[in-house]
C-alpha atoms as a PDB file:
ATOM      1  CA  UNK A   1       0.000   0.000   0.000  1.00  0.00           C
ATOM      2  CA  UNK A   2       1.670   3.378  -0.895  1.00  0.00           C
ATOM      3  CA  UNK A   3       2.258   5.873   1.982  1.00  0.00           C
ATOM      4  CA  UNK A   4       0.342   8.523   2.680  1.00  0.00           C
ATOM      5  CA  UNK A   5       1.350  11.738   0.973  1.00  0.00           C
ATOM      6  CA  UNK A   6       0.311  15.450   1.274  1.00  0.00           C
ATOM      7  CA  UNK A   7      -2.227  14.642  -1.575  1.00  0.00           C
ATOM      8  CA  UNK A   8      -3.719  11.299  -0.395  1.00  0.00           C
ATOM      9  CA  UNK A   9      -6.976  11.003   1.101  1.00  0.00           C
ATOM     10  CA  UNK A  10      -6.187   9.892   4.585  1.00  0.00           C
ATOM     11  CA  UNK A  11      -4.278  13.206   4.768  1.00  0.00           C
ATOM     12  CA  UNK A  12      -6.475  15.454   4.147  1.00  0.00           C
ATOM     13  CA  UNK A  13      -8.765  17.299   6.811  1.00  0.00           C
ATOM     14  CA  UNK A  14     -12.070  18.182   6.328  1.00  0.00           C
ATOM     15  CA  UNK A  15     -12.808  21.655   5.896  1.00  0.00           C
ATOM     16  CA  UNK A  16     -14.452  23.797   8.503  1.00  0.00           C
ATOM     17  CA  UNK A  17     -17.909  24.700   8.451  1.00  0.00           C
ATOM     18  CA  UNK A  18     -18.021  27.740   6.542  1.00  0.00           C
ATOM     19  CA  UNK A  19     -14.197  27.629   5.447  1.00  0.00           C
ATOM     20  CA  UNK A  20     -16.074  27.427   2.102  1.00  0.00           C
ATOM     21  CA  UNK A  21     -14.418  27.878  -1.223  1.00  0.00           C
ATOM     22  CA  UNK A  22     -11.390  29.594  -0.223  1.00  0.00           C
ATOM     23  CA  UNK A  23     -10.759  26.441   2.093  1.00  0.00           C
ATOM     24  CA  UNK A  24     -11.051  24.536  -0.727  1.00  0.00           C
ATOM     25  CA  UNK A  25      -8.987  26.411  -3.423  1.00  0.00           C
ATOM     26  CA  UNK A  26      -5.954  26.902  -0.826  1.00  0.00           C
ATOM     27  CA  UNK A  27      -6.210  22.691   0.219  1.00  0.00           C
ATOM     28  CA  UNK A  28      -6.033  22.019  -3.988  1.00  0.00           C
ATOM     29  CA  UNK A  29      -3.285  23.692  -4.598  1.00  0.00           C
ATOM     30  CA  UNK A  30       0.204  22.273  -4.617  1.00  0.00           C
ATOM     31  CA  UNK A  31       3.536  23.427  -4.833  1.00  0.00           C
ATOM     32  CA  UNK A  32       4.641  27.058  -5.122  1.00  0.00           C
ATOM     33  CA  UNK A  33       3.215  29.840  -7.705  1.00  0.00           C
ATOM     34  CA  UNK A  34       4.639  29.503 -11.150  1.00  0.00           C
ATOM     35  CA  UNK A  35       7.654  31.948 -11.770  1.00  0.00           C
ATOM     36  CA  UNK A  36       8.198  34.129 -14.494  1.00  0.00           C
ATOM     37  CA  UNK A  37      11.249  32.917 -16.870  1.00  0.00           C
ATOM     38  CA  UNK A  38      14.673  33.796 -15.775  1.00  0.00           C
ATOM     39  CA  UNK A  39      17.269  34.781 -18.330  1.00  0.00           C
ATOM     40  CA  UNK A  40      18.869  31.488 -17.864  1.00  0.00           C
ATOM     41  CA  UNK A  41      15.709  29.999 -18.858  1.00  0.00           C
ATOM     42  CA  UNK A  42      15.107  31.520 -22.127  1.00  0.00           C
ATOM     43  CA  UNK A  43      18.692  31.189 -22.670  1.00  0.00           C
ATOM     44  CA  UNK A  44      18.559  27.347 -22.405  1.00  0.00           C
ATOM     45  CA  UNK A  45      14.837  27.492 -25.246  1.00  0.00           C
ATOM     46  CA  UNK A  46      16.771  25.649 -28.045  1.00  0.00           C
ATOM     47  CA  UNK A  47      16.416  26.759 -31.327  1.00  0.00           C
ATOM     48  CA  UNK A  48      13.786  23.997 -31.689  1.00  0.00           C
ATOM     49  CA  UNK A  49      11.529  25.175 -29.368  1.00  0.00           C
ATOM     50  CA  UNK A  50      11.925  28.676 -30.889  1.00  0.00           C
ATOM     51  CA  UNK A  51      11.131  27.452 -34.077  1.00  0.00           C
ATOM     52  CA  UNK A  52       8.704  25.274 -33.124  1.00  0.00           C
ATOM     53  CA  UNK A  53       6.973  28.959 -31.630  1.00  0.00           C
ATOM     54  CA  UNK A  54       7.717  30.418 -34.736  1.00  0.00           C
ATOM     55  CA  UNK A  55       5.629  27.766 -36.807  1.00  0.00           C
ATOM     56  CA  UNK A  56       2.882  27.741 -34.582  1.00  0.00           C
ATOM     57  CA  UNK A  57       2.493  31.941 -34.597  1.00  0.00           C
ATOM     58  CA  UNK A  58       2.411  31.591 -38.208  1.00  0.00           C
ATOM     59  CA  UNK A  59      -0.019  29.231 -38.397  1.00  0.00           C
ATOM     60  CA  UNK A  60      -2.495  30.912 -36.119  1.00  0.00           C
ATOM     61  CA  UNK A  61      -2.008  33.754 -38.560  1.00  0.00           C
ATOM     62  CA  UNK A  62      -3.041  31.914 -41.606  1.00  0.00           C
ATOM     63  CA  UNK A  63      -5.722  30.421 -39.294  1.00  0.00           C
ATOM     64  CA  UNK A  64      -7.013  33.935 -38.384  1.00  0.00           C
ATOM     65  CA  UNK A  65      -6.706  34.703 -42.367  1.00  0.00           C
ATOM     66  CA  UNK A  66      -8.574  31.946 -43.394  1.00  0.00           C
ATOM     67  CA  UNK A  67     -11.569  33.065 -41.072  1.00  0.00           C
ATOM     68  CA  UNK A  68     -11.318  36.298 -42.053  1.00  0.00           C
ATOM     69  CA  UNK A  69     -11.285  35.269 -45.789  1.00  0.00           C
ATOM     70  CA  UNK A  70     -14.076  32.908 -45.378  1.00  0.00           C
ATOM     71  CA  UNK A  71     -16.099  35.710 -43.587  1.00  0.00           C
ATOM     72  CA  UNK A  72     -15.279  38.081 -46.053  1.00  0.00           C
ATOM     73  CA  UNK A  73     -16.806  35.592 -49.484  1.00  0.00           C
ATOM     74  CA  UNK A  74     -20.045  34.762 -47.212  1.00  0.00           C
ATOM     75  CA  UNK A  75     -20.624  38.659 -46.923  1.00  0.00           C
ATOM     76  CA  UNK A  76     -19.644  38.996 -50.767  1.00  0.00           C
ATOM     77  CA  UNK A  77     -21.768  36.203 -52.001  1.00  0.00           C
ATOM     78  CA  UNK A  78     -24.745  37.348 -49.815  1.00  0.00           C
ATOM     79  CA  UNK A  79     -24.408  40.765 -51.201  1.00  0.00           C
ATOM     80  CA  UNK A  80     -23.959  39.026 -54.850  1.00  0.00           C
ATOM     81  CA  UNK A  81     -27.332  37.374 -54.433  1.00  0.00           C
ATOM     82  CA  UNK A  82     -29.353  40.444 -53.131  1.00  0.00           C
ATOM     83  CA  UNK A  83     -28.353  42.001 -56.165  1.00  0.00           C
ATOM     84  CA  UNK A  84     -29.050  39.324 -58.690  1.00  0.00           C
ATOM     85  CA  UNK A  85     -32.586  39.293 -57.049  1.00  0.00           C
ATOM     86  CA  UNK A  86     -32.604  42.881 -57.300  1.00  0.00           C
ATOM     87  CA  UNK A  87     -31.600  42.952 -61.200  1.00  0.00           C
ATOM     88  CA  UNK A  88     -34.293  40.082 -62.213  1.00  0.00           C
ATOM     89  CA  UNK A  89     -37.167  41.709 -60.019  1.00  0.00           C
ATOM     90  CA  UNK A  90     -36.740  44.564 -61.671  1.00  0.00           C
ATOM     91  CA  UNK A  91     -36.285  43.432 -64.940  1.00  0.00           C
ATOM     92  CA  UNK A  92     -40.017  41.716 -64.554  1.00  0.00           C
ATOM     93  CA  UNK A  93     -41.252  44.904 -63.305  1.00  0.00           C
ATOM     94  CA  UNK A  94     -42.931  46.009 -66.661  1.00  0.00           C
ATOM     95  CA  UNK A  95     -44.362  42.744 -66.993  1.00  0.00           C
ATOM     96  CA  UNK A  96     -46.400  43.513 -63.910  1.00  0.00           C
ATOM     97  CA  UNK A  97     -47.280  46.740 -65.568  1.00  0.00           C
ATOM     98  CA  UNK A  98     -48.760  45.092 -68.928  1.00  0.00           C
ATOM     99  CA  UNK A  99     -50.688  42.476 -66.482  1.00  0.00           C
ATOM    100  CA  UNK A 100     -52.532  45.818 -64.846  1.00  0.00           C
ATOM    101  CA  UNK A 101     -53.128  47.471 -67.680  1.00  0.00           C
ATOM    102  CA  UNK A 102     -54.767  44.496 -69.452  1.00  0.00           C
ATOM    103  CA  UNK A 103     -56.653  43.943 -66.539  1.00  0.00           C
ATOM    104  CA  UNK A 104     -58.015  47.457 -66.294  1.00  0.00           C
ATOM    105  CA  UNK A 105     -59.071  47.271 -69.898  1.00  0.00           C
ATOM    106  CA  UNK A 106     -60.791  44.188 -70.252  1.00  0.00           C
ATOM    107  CA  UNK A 107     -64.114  45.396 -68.621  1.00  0.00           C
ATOM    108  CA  UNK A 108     -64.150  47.996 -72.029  1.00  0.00           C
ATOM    109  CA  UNK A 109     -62.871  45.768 -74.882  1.00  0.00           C
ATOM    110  CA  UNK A 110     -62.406  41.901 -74.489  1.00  0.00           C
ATOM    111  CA  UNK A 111     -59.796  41.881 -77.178  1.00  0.00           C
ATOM    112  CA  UNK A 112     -57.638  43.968 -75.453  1.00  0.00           C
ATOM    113  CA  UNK A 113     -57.271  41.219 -73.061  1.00  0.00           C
ATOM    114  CA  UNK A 114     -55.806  38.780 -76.161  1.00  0.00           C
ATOM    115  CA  UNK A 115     -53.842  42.242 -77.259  1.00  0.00           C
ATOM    116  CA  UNK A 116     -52.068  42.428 -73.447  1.00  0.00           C
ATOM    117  CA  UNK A 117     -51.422  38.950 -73.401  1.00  0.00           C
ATOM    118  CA  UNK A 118     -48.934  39.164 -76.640  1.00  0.00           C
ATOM    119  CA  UNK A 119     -47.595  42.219 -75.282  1.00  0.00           C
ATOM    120  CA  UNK A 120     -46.872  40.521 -72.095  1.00  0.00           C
ATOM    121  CA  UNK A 121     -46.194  37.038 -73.595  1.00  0.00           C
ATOM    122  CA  UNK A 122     -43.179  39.483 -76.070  1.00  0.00           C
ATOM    123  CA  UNK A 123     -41.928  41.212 -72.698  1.00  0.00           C
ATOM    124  CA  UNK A 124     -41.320  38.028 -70.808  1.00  0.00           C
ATOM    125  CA  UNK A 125     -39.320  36.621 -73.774  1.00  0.00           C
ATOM    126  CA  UNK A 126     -37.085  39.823 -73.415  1.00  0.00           C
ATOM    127  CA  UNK A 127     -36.782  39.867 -70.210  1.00  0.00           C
ATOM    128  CA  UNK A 128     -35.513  36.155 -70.135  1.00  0.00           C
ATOM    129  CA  UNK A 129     -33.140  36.617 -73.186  1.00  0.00           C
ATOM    130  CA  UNK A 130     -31.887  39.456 -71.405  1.00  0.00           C
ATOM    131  CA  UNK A 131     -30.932  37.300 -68.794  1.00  0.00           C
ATOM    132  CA  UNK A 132     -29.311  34.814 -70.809  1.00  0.00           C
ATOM    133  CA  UNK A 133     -31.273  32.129 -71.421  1.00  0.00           C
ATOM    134  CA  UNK A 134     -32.848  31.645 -75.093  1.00  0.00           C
ATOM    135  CA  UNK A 135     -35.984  30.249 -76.276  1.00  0.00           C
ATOM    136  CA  UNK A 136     -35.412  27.053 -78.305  1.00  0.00           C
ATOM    137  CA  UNK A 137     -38.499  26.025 -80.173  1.00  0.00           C
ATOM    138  CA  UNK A 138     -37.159  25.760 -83.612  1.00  0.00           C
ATOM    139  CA  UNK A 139     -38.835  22.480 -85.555  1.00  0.00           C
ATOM    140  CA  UNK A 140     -36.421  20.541 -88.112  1.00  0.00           C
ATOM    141  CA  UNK A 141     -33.249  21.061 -86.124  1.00  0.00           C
ATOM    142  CA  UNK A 142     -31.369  18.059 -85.416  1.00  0.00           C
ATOM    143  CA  UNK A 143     -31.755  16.289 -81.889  1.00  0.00           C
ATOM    144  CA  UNK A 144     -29.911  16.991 -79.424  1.00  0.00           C
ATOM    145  CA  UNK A 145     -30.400  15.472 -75.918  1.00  0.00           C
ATOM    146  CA  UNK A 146     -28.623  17.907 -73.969  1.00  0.00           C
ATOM    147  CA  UNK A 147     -31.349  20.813 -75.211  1.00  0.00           C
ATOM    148  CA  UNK A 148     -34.503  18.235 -76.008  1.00  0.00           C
ATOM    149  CA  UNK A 149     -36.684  15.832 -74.435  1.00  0.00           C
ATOM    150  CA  UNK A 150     -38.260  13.478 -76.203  1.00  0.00           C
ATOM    151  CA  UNK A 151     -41.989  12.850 -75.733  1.00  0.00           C
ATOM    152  CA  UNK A 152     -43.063  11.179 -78.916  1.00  0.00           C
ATOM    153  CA  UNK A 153     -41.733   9.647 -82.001  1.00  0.00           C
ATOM    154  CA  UNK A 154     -43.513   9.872 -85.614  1.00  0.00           C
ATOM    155  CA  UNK A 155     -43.236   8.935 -88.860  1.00  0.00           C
ATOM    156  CA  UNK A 156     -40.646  10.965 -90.940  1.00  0.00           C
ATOM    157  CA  UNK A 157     -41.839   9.718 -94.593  1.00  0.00           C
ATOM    158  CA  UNK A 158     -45.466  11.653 -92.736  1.00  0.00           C
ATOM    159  CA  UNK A 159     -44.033  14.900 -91.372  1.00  0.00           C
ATOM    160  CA  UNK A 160     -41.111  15.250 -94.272  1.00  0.00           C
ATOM    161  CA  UNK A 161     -38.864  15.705 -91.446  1.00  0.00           C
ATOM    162  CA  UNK A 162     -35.611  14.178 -91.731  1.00  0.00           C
ATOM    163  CA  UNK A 163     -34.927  11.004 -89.444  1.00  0.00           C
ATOM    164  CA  UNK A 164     -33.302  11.918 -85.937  1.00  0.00           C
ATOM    165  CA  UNK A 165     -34.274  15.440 -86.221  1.00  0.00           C
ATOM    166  CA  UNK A 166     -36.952  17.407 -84.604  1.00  0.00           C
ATOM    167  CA  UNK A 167     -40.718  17.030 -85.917  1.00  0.00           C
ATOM    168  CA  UNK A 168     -42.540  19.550 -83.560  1.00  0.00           C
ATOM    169  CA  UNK A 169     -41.869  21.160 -80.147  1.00  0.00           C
ATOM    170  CA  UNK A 170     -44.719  20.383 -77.702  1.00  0.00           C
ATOM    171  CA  UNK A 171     -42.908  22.896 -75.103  1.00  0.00           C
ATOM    172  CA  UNK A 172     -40.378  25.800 -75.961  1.00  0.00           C
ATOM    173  CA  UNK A 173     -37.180  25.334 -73.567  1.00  0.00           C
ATOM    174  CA  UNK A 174     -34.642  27.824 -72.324  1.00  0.00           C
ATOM    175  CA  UNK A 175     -30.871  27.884 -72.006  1.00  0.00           C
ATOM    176  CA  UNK A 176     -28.079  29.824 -72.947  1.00  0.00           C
ATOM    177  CA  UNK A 177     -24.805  27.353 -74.345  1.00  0.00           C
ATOM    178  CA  UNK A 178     -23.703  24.952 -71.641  1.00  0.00           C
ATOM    179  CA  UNK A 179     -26.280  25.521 -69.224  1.00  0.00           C
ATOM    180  CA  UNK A 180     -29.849  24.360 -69.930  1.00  0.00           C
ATOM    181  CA  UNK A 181     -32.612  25.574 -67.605  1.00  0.00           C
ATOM    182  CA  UNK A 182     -35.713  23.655 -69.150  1.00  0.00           C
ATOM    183  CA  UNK A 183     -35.271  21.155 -72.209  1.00  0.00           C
ATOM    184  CA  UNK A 184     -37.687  21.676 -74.879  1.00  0.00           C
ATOM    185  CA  UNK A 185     -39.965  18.876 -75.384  1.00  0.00           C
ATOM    186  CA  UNK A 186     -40.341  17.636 -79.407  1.00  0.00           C
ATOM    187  CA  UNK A 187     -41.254  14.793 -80.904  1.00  0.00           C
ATOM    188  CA  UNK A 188     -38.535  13.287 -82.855  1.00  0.00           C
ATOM    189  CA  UNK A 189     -38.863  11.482 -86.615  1.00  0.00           C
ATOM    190  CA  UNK A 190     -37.777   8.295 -87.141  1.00  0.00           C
ATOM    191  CA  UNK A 191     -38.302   6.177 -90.099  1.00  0.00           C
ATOM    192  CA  UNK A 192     -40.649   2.957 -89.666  1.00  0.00           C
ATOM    193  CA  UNK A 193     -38.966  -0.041 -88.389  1.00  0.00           C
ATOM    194  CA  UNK A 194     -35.837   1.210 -86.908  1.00  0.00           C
END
């Protein structure tokens, strides 16, 4: 069994009643209060340890950079995206406006109602190529799955279409090159039997 120490148990003596915290803080610790470093000391800090130092101030720099950095692009991207809501709100803005004033004249003339609709059918269209993105509804072009889907096949002897090219487009799509937001869906000709 080991002997008793100043830190075991058995020597140890229970604190008085009310002694409290400070009772208990003065009983835990041990030893005398650390000492600042004597010349000597730093003196004997081998170049190791001062690189060692070195390397590790230098990476809590590039730590602290890296946060900043990363703090920096969320603020930037967030600010990116207000804007780019910003620009395509507005941008549908007058679309809003031909809605109203169809709507205000369809009580007088009906047709105006089929008149704003075109108007507001031609606005959209801008206001989507302005943004990029192009409406692909052309019949006769040849297929391409990356910009089509197919829905149908038909005859191409019936719709003088040539084989593996696009008969009719059942849905307009929109994309600019390389990035397609909606594929257009078209039937495609193919001859019989193949």
């Amino acid at each position: 069994m080991a002997e008793p120490g100043p830190n075991t148990p058995s020597d140890r003596t229970p604190a008085a009643p009310g002694a409290g915290r400070e009772a208990a803080e003065v009983h835990a610790e041990s030893g005398p209060p650390p000492q600042a470093p004597t010349p000597a000391d730093v003196a004997a800090v081998g170049p190791t340890q001062q690189a060692l130092d070195a390397a590790e101030e230098r990476w809590r720099r590039a730590a602290a950079d890296l946060d900043n950095l990363r703090k920096r692009y969320a603020r930037e991207v967030a600010r990116e995206r207000e804007n780019e809501r910003e620009l395509v709100t507005s941008a549908f803005l007058p679309v809003l406006d031909t809605i109203d004033r169809a709507l205000e004249h369809a009580a007088a003339d009906p047709g105006s109602i089929v008149e704003g609709v075109r108007s507001l059918r031609e606005q959209a269209l801008a206001v989507v190529s302005g943004l990029g993105y192009g409406r692909e509804d052309e019949p006769g072009v040849p297929f391409d799955p990356a910009r089509h889907e197919v829905v149908g096949v038909v005859d191409a002897d019936g719709t003088g279409t040539p084989p593996g090219s696009v008969a009719s487009v059942l849905r307009p799509g929109y994309g600019a090159p390389g990035r397609q937001l909606r594929p257009a869906a078209v039937t495609v000709a193919q001859r019989q039997g193949s």
